[in-house]
C-alpha atoms as a PDB file:
ATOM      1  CA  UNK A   1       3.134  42.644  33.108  1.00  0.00           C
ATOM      2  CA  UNK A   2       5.486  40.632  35.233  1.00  0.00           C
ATOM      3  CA  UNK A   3       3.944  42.647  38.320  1.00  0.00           C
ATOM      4  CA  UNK A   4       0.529  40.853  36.833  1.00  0.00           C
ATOM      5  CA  UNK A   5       2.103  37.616  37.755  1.00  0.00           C
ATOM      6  CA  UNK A   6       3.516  38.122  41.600  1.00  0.00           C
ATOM      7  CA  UNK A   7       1.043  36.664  44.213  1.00  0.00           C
ATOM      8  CA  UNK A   8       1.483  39.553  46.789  1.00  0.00           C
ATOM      9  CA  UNK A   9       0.064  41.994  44.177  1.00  0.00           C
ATOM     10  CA  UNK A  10      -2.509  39.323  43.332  1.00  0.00           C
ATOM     11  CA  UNK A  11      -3.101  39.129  47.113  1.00  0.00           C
ATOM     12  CA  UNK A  12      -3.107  42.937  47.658  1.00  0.00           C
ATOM     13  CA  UNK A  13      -5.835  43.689  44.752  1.00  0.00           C
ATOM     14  CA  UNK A  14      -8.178  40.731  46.192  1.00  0.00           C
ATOM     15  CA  UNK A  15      -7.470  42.409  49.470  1.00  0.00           C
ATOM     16  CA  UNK A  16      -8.239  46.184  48.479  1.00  0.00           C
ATOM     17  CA  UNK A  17     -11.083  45.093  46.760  1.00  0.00           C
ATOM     18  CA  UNK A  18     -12.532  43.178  50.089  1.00  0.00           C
ATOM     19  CA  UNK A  19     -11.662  46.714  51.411  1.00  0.00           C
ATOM     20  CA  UNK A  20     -14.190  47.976  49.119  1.00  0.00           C
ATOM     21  CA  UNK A  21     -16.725  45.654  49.486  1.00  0.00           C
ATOM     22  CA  UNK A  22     -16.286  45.212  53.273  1.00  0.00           C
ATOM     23  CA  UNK A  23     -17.462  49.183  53.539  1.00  0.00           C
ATOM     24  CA  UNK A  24     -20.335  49.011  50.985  1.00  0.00           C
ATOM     25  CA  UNK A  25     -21.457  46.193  53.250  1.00  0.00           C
ATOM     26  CA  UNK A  26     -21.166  48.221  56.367  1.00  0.00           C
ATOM     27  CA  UNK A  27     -23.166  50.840  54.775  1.00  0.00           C
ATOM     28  CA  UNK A  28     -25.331  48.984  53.929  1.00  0.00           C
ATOM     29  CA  UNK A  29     -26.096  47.183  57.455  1.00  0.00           C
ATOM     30  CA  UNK A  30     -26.363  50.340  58.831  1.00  0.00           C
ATOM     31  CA  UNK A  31     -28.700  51.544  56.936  1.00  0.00           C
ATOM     32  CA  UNK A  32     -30.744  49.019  57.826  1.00  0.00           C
ATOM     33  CA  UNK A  33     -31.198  49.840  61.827  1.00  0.00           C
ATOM     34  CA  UNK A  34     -32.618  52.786  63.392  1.00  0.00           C
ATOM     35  CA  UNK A  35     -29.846  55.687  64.467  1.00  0.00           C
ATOM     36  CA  UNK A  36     -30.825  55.247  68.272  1.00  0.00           C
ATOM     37  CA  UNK A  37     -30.302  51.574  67.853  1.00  0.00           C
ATOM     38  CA  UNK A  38     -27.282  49.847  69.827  1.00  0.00           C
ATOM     39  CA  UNK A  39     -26.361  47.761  66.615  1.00  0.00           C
ATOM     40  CA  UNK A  40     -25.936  50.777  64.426  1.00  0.00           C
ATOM     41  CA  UNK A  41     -23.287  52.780  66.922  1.00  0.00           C
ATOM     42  CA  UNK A  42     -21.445  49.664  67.302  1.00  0.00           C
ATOM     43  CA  UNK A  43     -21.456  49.203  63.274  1.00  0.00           C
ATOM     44  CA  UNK A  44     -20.645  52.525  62.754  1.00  0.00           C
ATOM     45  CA  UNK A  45     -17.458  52.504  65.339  1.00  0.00           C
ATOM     46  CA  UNK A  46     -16.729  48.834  64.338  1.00  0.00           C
ATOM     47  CA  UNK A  47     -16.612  50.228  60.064  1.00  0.00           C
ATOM     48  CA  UNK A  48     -13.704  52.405  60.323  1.00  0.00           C
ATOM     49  CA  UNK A  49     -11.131  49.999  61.858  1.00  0.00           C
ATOM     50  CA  UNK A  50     -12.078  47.000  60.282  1.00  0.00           C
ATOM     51  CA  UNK A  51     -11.676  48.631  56.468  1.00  0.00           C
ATOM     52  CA  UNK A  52      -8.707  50.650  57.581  1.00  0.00           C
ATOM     53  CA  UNK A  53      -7.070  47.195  58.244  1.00  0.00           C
ATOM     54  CA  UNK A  54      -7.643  46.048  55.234  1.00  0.00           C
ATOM     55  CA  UNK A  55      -6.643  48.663  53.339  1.00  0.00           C
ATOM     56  CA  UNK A  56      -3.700  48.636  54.976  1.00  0.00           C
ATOM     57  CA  UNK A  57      -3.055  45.096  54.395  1.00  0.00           C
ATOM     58  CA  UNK A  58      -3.893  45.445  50.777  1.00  0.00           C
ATOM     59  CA  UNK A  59      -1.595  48.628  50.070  1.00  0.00           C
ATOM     60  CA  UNK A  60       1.660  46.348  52.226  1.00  0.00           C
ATOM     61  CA  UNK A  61       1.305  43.656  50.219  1.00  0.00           C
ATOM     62  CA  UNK A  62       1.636  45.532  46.894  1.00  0.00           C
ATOM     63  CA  UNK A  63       4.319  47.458  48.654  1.00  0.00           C
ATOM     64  CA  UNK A  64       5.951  44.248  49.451  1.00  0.00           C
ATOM     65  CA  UNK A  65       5.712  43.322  45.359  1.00  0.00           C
ATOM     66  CA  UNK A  66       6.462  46.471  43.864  1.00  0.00           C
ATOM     67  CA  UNK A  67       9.814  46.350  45.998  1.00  0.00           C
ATOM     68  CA  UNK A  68      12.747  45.040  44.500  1.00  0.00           C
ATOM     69  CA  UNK A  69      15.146  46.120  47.426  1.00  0.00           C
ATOM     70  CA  UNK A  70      14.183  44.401  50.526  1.00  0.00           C
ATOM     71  CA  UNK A  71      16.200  46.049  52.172  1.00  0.00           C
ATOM     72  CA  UNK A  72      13.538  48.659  54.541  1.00  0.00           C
ATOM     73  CA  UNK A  73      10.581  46.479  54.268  1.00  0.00           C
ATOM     74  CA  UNK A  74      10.938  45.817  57.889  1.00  0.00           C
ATOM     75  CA  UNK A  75       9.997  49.450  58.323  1.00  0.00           C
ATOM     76  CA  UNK A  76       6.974  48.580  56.432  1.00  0.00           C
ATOM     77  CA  UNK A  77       6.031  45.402  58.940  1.00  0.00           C
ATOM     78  CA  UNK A  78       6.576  48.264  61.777  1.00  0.00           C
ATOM     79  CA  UNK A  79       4.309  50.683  60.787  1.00  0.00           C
ATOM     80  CA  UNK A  80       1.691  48.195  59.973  1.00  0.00           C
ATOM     81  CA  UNK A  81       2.283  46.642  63.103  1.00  0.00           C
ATOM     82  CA  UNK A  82       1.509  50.368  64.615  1.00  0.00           C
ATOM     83  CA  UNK A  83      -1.523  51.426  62.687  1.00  0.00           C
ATOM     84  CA  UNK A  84      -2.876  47.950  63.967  1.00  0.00           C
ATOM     85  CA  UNK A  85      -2.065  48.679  67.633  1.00  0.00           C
ATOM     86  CA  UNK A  86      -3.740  52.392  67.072  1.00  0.00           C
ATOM     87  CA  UNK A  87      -6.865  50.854  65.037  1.00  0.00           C
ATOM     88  CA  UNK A  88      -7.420  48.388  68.059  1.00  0.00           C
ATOM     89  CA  UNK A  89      -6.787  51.048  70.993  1.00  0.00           C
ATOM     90  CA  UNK A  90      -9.297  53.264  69.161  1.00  0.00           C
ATOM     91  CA  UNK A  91     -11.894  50.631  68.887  1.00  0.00           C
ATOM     92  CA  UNK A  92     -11.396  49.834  72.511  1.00  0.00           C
ATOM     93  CA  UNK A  93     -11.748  53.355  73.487  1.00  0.00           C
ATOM     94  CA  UNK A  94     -14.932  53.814  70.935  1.00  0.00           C
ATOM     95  CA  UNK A  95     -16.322  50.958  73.188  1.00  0.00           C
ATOM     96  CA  UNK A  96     -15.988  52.612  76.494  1.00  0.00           C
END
């Protein structure tokens, strides 16, 4: 219950749950435009990065309260830092 009360697990469930709801909204935009429509490729290359983000924001931050050694959490900023760098090269390259 004390994990109830830290506000980076607080701020990882609100997170995970945007997550959630950012993808049923990009579903659901999609849906709504025709599959040889311009809007729905870039929706459907723009979904995967921008949820993968935020599931990976959610998960570090209850990583970060679930922790009681700080010790390697700086090996948790890395890889975030790297999945972001490879989310943002593959959405460049999705747009060329």
């Amino acid at each position: 219950m004390k994990l109830l009360r830290n506000p980076n697990f607080i701020a990882g469930l609100v997170i995970l749950l945007l997550a959630v709801g950012a993808g049923i909204f990009f579903n659901h935009l999609i849906s709504e435009y025709p599959e040889w429509s311009s809007m729905y490729k870039l929706l459907k290359e723009v979904r995967t990065p921008v949820v993968g983000m935020l599931l990976l924001l959610g998960f570090w931050f209850i990583w970060m309260s679930i922790r009681d050694n700080k010790k390697y959490d700086w090996i948790v900023v890395l890889l975030f830092l790297a999945a972001f760098v490879v989310f943002t090269a593959l959405f460049i390259i999705s747009l060329i």
